[in-house]
C-alpha atoms as a PDB file:
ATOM      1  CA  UNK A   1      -1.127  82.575 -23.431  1.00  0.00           C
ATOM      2  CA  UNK A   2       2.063  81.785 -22.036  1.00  0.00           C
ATOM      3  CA  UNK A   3       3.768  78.614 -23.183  1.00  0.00           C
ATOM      4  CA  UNK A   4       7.268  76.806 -22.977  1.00  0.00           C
ATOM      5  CA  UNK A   5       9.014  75.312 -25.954  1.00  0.00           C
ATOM      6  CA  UNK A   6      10.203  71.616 -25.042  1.00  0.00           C
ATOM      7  CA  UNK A   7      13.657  70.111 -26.413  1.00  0.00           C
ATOM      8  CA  UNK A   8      14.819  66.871 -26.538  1.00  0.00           C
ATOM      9  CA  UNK A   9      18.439  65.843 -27.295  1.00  0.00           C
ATOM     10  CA  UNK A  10      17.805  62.746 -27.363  1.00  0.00           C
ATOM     11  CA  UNK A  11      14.597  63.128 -30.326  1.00  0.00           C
ATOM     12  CA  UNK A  12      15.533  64.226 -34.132  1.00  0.00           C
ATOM     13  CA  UNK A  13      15.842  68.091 -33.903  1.00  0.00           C
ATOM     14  CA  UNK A  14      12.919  69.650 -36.256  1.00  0.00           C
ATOM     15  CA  UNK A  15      13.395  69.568 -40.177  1.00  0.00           C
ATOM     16  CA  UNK A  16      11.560  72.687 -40.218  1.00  0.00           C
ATOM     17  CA  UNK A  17      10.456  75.971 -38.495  1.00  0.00           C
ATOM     18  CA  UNK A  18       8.976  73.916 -35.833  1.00  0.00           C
ATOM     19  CA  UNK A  19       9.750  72.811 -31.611  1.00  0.00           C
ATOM     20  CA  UNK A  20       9.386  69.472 -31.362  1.00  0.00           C
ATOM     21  CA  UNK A  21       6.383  70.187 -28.533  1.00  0.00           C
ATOM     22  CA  UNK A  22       5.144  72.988 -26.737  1.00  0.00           C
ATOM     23  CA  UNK A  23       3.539  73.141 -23.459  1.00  0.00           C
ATOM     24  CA  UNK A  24       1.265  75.194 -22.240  1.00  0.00           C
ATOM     25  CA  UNK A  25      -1.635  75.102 -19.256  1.00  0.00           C
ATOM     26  CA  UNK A  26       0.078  71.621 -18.336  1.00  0.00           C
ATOM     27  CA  UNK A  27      -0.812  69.735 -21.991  1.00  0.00           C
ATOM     28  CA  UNK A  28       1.739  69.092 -24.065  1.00  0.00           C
ATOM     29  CA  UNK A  29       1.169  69.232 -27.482  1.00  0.00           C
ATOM     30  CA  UNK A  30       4.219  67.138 -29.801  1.00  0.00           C
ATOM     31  CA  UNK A  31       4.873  67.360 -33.427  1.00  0.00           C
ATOM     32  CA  UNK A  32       4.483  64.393 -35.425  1.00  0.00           C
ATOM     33  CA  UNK A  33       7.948  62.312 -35.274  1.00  0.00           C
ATOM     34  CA  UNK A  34       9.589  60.132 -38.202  1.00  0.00           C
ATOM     35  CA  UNK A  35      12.146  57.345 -37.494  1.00  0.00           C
ATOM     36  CA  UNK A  36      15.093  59.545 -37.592  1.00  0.00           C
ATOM     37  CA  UNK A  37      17.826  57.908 -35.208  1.00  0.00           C
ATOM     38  CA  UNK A  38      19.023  60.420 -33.458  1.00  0.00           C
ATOM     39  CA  UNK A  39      22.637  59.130 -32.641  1.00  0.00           C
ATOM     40  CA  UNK A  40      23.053  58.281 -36.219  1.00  0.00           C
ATOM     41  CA  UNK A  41      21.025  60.853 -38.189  1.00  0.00           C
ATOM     42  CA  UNK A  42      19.884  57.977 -40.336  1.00  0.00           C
ATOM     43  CA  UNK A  43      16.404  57.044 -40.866  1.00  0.00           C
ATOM     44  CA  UNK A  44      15.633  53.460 -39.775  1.00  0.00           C
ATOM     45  CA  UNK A  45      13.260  51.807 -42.274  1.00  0.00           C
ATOM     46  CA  UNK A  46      14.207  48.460 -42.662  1.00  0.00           C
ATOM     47  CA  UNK A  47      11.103  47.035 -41.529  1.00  0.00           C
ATOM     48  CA  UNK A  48       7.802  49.425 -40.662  1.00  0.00           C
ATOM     49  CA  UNK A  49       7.788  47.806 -37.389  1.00  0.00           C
ATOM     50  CA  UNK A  50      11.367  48.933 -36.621  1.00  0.00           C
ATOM     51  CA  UNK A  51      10.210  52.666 -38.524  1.00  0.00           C
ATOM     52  CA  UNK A  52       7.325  52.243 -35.971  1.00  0.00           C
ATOM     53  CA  UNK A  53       9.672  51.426 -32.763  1.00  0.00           C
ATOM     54  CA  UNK A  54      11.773  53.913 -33.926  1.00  0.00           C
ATOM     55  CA  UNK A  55       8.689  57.039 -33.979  1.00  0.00           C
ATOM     56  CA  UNK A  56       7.596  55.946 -30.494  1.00  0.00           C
ATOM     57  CA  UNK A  57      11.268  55.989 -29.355  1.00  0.00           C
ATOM     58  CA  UNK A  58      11.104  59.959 -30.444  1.00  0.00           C
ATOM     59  CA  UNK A  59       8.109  60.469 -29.048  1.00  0.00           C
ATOM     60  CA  UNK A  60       8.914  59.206 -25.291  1.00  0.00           C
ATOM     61  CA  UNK A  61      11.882  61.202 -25.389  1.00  0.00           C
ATOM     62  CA  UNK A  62      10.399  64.271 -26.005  1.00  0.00           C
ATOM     63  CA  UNK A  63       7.320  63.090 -23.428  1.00  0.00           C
ATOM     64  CA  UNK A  64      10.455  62.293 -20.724  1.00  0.00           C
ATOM     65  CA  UNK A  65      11.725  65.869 -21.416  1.00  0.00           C
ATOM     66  CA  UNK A  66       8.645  67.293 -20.209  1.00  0.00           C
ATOM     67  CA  UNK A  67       8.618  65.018 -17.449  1.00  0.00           C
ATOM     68  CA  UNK A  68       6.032  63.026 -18.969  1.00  0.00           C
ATOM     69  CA  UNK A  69       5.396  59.209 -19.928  1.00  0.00           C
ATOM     70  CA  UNK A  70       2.997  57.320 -22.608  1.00  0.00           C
ATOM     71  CA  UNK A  71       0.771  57.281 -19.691  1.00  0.00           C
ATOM     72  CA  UNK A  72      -0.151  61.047 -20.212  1.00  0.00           C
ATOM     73  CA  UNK A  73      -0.885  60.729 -23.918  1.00  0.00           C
ATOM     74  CA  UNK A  74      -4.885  62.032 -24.281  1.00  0.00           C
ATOM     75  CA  UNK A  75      -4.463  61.487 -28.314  1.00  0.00           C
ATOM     76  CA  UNK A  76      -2.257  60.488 -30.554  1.00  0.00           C
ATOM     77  CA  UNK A  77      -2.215  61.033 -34.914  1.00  0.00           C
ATOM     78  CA  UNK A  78      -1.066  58.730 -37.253  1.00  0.00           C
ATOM     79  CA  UNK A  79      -0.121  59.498 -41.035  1.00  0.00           C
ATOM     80  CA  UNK A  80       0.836  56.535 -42.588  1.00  0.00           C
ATOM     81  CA  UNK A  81       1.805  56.338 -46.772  1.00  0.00           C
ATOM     82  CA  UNK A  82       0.445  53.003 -47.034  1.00  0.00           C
ATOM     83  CA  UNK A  83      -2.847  51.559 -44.900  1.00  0.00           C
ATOM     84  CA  UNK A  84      -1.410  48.178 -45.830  1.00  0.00           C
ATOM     85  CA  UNK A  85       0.810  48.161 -43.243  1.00  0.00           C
ATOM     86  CA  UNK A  86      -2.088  49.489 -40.427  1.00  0.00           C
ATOM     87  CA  UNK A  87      -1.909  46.294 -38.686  1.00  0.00           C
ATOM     88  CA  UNK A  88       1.650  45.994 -38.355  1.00  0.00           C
ATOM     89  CA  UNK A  89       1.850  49.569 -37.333  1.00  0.00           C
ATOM     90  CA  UNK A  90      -0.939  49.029 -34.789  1.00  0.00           C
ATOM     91  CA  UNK A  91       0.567  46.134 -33.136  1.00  0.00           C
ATOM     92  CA  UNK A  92       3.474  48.383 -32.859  1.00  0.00           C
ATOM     93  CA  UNK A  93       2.160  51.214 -31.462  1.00  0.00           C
ATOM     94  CA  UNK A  94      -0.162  49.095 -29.244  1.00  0.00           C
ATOM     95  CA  UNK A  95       2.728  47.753 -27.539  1.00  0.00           C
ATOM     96  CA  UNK A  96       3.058  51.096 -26.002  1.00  0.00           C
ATOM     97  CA  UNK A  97      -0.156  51.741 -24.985  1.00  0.00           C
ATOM     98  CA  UNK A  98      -0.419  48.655 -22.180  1.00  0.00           C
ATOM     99  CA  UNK A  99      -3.852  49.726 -20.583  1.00  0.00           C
ATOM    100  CA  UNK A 100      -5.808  53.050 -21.409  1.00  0.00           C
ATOM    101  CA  UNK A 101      -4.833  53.546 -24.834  1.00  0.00           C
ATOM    102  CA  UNK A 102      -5.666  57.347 -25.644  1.00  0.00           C
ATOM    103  CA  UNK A 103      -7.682  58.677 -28.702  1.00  0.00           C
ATOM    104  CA  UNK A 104      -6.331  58.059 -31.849  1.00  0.00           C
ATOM    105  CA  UNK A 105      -6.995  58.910 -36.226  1.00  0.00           C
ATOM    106  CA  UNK A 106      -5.080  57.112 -38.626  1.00  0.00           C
ATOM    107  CA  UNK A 107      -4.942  59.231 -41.928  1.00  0.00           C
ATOM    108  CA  UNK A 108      -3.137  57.838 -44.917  1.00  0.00           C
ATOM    109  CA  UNK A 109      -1.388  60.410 -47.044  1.00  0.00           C
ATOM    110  CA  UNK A 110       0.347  60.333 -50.210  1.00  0.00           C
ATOM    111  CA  UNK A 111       3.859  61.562 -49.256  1.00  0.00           C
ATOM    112  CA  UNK A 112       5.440  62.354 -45.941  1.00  0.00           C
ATOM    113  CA  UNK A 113       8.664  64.346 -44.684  1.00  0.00           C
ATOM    114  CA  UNK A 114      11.761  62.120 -45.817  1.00  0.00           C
ATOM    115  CA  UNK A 115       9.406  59.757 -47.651  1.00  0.00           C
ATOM    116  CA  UNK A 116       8.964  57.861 -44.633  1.00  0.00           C
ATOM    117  CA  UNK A 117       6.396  55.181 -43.900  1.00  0.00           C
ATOM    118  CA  UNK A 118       4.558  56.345 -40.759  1.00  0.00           C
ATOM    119  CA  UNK A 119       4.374  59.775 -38.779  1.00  0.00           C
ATOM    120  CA  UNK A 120       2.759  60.014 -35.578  1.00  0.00           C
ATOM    121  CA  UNK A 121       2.118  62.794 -33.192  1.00  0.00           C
ATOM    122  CA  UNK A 122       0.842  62.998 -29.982  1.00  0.00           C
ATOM    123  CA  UNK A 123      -0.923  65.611 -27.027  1.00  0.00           C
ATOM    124  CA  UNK A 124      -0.160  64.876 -23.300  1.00  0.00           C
ATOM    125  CA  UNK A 125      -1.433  66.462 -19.984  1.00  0.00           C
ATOM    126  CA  UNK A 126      -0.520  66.046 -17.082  1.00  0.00           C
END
């Protein structure tokens, strides 16, 4: 099966032998995204609401590179450390998602990449 590897410059280039999506038979398919600030390189976890902002800000860019939107999403992942914080990450997350919010599993996990809070990843079609 032929399939394209997508790039953003504007998303956290992969920590790992990993694209950041691949497309292929017009669904994209994106790998989960931390709050890595691009510009800076520095993680943004002040607050898991900003962490949150920050992981949807990674994930549109990579969805714009691919001419895509939030609007395409068909499922999205979530791996938070801490279920805790589920409501404050849903709210979030919810915010970006204003009408026909896709499918969706939260998972908590014991450790993620960087030790960060929250990791989500998504699959769009067009």
């Amino acid at each position: 099966m032929a399939h394209s590897i997508i790039t953003s410059p504007q998303a956290p280039a992969p920590i790992g032998p990993y694209s950041q999506a691949t497309l292929a038979n017009g669904t994209l398919y994106v790998s989960g995204q931390i709050a890595l600030d691009q510009a800076s390189g520095e993680l943004v976890n002040n607050s898991i609401e900003n962490e949150t902002h920050q992981v949807m800000k990674n994930l549109s860019a990579i969805l714009q590179q691919a001419d895509m939107s939030f609007e395409n999403v068909l499922k999205c992942t979530i791996f938070v450390k801490d279920l805790n914080n589920f409501g404050r990450i849903n709210e979030t997350y919810g915010s970006y998602f204003t009408s026909n919010p896709p499918a969706r599993e939260t998972v908590e996990v014991s450790r993620l990449p960087k030790d960060v809070n929250v990791e989500i990843s998504c699959i769009a079609a067009k």
